[in-house]
PDB file of N, CA and C in Angstrom:
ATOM      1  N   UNK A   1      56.374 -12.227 -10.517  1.00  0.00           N
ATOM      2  CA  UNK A   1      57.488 -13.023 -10.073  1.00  0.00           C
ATOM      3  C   UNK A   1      57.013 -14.122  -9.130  1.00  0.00           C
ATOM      4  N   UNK A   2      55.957 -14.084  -8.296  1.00  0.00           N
ATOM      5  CA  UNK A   2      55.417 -14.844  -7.038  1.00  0.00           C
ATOM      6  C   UNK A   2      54.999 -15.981  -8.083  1.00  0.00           C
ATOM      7  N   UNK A   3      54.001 -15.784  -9.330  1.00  0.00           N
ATOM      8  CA  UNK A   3      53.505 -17.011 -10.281  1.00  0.00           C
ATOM      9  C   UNK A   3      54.470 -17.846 -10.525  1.00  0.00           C
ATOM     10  N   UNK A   4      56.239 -17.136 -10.843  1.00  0.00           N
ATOM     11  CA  UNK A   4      57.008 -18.344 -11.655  1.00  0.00           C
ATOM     12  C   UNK A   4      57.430 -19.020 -10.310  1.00  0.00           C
ATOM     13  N   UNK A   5      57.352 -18.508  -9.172  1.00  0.00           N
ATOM     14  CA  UNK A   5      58.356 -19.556  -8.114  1.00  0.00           C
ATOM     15  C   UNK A   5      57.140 -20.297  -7.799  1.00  0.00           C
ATOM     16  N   UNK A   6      55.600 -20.760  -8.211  1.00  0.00           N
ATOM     17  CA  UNK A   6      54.800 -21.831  -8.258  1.00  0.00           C
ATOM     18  C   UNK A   6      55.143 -22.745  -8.940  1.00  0.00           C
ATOM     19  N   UNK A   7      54.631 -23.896  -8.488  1.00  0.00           N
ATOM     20  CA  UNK A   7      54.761 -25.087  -9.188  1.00  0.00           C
ATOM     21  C   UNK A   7      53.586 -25.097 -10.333  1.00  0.00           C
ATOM     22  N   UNK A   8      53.774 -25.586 -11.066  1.00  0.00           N
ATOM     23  CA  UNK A   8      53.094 -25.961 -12.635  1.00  0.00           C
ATOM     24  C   UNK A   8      51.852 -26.227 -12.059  1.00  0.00           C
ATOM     25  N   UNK A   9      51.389 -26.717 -11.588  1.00  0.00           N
ATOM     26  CA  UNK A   9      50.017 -27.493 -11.266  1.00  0.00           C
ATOM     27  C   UNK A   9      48.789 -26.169 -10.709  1.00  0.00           C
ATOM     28  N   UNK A  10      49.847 -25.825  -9.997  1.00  0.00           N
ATOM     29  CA  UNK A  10      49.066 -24.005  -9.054  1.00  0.00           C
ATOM     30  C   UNK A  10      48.727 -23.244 -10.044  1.00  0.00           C
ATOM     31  N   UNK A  11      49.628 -22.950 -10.723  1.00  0.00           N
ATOM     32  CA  UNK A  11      49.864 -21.881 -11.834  1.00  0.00           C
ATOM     33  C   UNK A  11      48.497 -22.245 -12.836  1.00  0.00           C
ATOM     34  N   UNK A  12      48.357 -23.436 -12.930  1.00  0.00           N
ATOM     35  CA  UNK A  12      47.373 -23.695 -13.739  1.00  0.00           C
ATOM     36  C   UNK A  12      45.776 -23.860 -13.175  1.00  0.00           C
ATOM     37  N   UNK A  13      45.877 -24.071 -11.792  1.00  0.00           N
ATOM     38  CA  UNK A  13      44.144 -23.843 -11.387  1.00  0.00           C
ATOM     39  C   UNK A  13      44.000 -22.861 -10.894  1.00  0.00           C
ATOM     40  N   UNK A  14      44.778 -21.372 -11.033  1.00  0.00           N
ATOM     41  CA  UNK A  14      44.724 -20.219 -11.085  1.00  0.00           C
ATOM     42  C   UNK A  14      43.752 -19.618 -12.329  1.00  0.00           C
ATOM     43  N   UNK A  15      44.600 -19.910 -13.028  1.00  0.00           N
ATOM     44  CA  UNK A  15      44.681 -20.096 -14.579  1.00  0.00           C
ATOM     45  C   UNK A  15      43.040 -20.220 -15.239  1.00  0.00           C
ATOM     46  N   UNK A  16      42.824 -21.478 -14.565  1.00  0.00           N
ATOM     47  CA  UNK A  16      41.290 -21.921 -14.870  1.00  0.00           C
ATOM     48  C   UNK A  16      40.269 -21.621 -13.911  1.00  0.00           C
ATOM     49  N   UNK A  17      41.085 -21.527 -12.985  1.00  0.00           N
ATOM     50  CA  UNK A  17      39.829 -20.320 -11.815  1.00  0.00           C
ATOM     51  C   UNK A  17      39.744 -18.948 -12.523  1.00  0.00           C
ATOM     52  N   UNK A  18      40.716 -18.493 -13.308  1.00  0.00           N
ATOM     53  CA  UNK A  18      40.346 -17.155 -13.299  1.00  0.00           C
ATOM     54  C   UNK A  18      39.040 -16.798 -14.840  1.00  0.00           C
ATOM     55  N   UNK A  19      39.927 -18.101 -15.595  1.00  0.00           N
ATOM     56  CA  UNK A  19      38.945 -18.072 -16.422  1.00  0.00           C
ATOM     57  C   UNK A  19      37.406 -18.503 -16.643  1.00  0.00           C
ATOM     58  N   UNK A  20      37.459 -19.145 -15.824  1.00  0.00           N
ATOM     59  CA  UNK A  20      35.951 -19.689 -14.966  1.00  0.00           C
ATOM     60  C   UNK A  20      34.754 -18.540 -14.430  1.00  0.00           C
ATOM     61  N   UNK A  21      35.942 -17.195 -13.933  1.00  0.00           N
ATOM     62  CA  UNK A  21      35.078 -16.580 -13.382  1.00  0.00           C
ATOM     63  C   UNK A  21      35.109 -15.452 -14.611  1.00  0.00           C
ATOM     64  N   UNK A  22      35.660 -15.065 -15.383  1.00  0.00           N
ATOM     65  CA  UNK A  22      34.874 -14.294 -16.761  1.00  0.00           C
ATOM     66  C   UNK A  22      34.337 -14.573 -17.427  1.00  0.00           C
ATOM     67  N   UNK A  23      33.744 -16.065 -17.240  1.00  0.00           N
ATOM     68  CA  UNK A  23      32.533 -16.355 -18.228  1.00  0.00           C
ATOM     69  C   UNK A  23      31.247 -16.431 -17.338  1.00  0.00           C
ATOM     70  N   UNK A  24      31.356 -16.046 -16.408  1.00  0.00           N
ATOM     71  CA  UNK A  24      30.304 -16.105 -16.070  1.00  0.00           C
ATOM     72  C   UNK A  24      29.160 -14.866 -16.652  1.00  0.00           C
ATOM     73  N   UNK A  25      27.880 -15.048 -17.295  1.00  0.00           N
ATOM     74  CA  UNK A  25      27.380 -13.868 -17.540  1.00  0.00           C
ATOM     75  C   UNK A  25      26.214 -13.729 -16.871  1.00  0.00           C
ATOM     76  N   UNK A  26      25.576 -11.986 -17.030  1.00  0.00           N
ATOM     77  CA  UNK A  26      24.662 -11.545 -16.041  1.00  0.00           C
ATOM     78  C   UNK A  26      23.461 -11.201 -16.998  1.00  0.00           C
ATOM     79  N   UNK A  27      22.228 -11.113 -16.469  1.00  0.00           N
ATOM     80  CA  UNK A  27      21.862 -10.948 -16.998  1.00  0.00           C
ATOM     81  C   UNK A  27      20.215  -9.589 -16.302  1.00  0.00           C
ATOM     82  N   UNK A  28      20.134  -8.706 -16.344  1.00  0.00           N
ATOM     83  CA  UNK A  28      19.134  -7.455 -15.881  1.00  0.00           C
ATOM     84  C   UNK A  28      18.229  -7.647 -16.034  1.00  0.00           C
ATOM     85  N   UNK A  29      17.463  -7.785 -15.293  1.00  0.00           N
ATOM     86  CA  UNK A  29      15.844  -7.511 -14.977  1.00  0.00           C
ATOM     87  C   UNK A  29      15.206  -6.827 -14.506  1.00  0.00           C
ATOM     88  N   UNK A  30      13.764  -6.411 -14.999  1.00  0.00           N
ATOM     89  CA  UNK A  30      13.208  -5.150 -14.355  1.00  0.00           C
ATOM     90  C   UNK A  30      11.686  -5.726 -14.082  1.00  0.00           C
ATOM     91  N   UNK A  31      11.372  -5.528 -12.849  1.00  0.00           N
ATOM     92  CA  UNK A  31      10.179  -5.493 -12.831  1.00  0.00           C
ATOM     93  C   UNK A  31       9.362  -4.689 -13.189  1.00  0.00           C
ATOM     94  N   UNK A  32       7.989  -4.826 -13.510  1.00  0.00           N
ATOM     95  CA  UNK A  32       7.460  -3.749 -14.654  1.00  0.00           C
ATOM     96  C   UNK A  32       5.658  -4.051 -13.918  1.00  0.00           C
ATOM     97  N   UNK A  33       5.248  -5.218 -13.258  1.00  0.00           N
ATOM     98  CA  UNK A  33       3.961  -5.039 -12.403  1.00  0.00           C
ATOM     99  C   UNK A  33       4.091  -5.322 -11.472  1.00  0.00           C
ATOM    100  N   UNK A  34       2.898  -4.954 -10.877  1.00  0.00           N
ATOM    101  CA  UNK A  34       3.136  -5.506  -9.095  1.00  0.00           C
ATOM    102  C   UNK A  34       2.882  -6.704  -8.805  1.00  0.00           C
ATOM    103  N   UNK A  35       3.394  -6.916  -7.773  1.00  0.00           N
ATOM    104  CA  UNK A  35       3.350  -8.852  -7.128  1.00  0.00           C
ATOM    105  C   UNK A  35       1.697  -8.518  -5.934  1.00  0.00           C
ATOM    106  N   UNK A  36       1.161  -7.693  -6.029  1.00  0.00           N
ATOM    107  CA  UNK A  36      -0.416  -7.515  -5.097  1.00  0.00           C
ATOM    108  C   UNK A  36      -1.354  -7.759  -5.749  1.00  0.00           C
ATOM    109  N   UNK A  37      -1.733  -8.943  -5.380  1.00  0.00           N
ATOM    110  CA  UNK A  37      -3.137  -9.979  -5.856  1.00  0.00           C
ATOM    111  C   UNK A  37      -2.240 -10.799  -6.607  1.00  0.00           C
ATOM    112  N   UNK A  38      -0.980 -11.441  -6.176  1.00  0.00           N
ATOM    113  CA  UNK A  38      -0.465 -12.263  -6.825  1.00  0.00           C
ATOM    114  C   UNK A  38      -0.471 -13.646  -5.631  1.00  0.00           C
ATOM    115  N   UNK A  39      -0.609 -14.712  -6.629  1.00  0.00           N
ATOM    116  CA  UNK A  39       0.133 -16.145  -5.769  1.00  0.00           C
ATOM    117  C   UNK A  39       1.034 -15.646  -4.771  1.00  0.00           C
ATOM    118  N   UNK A  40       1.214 -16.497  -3.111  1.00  0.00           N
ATOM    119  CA  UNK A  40       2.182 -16.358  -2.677  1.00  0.00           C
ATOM    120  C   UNK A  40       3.425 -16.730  -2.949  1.00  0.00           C
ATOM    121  N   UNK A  41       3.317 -17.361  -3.816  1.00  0.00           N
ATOM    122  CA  UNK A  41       4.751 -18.664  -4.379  1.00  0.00           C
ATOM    123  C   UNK A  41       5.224 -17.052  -5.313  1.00  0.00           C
ATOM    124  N   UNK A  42       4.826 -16.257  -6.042  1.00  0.00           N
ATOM    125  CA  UNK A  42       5.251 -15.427  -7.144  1.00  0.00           C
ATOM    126  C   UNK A  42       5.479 -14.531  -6.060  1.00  0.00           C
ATOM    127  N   UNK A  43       4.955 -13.721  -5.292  1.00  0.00           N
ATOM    128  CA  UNK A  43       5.798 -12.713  -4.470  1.00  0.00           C
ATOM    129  C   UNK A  43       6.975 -13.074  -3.462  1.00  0.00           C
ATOM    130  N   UNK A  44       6.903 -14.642  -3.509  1.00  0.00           N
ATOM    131  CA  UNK A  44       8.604 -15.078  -2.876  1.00  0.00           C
ATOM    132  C   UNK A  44       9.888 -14.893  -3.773  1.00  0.00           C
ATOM    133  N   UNK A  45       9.257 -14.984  -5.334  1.00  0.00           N
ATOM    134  CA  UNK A  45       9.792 -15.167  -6.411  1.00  0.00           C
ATOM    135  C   UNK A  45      10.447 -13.854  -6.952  1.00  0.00           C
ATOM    136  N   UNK A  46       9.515 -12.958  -7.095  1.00  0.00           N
ATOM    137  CA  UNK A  46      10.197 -11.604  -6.948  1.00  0.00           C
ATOM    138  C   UNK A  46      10.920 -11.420  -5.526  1.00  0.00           C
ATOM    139  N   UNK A  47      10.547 -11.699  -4.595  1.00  0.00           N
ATOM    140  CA  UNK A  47      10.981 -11.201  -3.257  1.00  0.00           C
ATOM    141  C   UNK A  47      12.825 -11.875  -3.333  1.00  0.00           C
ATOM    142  N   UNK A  48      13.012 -12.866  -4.154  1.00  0.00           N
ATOM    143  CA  UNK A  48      14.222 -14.301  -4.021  1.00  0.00           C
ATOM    144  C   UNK A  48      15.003 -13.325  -5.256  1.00  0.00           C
ATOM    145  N   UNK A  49      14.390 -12.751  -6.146  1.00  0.00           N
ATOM    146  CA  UNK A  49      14.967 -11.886  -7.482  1.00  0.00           C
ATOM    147  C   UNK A  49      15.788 -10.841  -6.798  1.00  0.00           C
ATOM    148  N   UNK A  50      15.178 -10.351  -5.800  1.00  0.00           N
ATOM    149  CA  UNK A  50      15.749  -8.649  -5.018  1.00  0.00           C
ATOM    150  C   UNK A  50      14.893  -7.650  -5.296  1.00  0.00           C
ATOM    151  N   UNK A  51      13.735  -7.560  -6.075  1.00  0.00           N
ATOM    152  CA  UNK A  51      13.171  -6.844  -6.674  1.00  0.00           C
ATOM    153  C   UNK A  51      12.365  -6.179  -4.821  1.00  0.00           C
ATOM    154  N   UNK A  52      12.927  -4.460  -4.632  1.00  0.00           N
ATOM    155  CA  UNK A  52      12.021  -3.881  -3.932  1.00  0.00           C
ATOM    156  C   UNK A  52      11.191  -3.165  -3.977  1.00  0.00           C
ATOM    157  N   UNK A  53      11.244  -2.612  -5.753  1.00  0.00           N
ATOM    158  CA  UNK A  53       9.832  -1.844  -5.761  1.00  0.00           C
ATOM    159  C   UNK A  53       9.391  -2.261  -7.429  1.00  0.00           C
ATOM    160  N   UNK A  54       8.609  -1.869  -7.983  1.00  0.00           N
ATOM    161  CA  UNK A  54       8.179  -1.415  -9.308  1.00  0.00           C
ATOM    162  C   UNK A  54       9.766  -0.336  -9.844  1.00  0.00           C
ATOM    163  N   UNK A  55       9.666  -1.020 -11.372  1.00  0.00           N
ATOM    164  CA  UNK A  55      10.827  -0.187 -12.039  1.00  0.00           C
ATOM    165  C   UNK A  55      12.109  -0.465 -11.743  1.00  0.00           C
ATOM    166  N   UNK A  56      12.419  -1.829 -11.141  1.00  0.00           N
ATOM    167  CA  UNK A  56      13.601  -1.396 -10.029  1.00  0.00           C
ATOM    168  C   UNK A  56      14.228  -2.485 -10.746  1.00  0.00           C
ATOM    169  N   UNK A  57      15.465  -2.829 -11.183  1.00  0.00           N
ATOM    170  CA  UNK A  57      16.092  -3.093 -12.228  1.00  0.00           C
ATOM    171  C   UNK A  57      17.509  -3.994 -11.465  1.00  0.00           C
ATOM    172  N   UNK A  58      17.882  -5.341 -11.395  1.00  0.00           N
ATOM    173  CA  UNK A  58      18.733  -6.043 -10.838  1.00  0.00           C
ATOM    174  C   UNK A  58      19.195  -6.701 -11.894  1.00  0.00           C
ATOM    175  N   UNK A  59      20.372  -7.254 -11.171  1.00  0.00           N
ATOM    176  CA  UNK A  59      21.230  -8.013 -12.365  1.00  0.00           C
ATOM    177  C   UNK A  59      21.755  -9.472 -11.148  1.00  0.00           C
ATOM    178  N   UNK A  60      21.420  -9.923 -12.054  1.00  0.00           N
ATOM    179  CA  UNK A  60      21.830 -11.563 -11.601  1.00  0.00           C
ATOM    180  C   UNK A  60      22.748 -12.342 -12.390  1.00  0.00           C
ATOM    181  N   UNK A  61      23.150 -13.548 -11.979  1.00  0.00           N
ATOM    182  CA  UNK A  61      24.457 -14.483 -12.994  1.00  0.00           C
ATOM    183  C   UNK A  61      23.770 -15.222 -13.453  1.00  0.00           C
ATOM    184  N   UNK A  62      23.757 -15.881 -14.678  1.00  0.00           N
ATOM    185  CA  UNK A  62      22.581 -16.707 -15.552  1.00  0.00           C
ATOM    186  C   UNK A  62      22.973 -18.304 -14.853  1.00  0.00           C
ATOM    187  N   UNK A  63      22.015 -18.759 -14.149  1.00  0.00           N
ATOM    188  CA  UNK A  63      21.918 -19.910 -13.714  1.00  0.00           C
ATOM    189  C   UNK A  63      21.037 -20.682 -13.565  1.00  0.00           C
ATOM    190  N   UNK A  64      20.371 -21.828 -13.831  1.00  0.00           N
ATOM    191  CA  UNK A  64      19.443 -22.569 -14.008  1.00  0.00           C
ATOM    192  C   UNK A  64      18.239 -22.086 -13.059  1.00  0.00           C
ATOM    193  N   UNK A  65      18.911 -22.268 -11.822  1.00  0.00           N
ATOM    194  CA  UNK A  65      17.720 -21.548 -10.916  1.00  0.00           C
ATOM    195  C   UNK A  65      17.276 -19.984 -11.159  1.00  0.00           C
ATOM    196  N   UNK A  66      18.160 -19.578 -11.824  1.00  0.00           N
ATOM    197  CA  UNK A  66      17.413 -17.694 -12.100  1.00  0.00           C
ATOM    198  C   UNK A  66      16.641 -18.044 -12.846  1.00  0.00           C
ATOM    199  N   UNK A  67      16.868 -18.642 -14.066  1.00  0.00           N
ATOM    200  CA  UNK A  67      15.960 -18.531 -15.296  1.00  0.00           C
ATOM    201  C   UNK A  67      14.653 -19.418 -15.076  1.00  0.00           C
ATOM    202  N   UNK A  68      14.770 -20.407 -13.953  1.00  0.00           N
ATOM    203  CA  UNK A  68      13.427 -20.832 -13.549  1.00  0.00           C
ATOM    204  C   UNK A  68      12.947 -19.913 -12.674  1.00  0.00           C
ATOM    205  N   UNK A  69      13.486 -19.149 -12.191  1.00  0.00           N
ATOM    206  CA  UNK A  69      12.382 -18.081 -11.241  1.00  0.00           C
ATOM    207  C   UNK A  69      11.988 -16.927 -12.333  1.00  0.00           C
ATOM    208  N   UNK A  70      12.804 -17.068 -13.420  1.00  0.00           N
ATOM    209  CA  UNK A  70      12.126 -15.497 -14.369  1.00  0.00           C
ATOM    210  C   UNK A  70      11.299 -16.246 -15.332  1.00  0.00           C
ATOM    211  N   UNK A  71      10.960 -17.326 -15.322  1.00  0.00           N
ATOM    212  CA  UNK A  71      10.114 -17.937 -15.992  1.00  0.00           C
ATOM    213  C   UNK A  71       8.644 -18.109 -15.443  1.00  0.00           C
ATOM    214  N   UNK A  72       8.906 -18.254 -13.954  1.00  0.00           N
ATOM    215  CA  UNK A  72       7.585 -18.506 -13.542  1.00  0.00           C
ATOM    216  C   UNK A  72       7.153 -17.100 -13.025  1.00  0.00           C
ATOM    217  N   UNK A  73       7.707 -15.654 -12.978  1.00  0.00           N
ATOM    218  CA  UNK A  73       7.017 -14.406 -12.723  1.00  0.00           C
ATOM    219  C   UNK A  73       7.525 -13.816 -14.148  1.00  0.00           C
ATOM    220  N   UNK A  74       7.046 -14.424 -15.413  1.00  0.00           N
ATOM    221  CA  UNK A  74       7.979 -13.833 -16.837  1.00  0.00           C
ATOM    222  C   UNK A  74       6.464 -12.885 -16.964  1.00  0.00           C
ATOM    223  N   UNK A  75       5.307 -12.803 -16.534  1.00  0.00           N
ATOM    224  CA  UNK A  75       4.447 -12.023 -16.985  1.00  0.00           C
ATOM    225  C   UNK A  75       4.504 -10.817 -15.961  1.00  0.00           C
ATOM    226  N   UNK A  76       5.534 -10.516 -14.681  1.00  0.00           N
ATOM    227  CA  UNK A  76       5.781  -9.573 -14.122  1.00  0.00           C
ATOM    228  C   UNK A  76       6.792  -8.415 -14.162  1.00  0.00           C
ATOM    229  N   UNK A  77       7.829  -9.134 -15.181  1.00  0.00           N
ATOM    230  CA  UNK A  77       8.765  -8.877 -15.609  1.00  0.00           C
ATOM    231  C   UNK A  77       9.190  -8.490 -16.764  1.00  0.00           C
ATOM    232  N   UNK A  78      10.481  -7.926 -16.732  1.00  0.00           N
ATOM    233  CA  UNK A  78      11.165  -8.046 -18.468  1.00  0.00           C
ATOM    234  C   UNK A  78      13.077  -8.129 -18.185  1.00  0.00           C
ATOM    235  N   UNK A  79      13.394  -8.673 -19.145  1.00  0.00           N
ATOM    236  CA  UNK A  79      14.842  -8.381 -19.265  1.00  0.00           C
ATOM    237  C   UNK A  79      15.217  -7.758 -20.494  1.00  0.00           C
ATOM    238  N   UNK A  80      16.150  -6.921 -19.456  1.00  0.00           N
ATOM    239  CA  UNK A  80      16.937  -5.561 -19.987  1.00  0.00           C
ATOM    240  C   UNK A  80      18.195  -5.867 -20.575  1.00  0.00           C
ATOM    241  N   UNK A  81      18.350  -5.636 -21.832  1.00  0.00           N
ATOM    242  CA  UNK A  81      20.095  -5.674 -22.102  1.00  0.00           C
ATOM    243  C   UNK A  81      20.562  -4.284 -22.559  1.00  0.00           C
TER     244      UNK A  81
END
């Protein structure tokens, strides 16, 4: 009942906010070697992922900057679906 006493305009960047935020998709990663005897730039890289140990499995929102950080530690890694 609160939606119809909005004005048209509200109702609608509701509307497209909400649908904005179910497309967003995720995508799991697991680290699978260690970042010791690695570049410092690659253990920031895992460190910027969340990754705190070996095996340890995160999920992130697919965004230009993720997929350039799983690109440049892609030989430390894997993604999980």
């Amino acid at each position: 009942m609160l939606l119809q006493l909005q004005n048209k305009e509200v109702f609608q960047w509701i509307k497209y906010s909400t649908v904005k935020i179910n497309r967003m998709e995720t995508i799991k990663i697991k680290q699978i070697r260690s970042a010791i005897k690695r570049p410092a730039d690659q253990k920031a890289t895992i460190k910027a992922l969340g990754f705190r140990r070996l095996n340890h499995i995160v999920e992130k929102e697919v965004t230009p900057q993720i997929l350039g950080m799983i690109n440049k530690v892609k030989h430390l890694i894997i993604v999980v679906d």
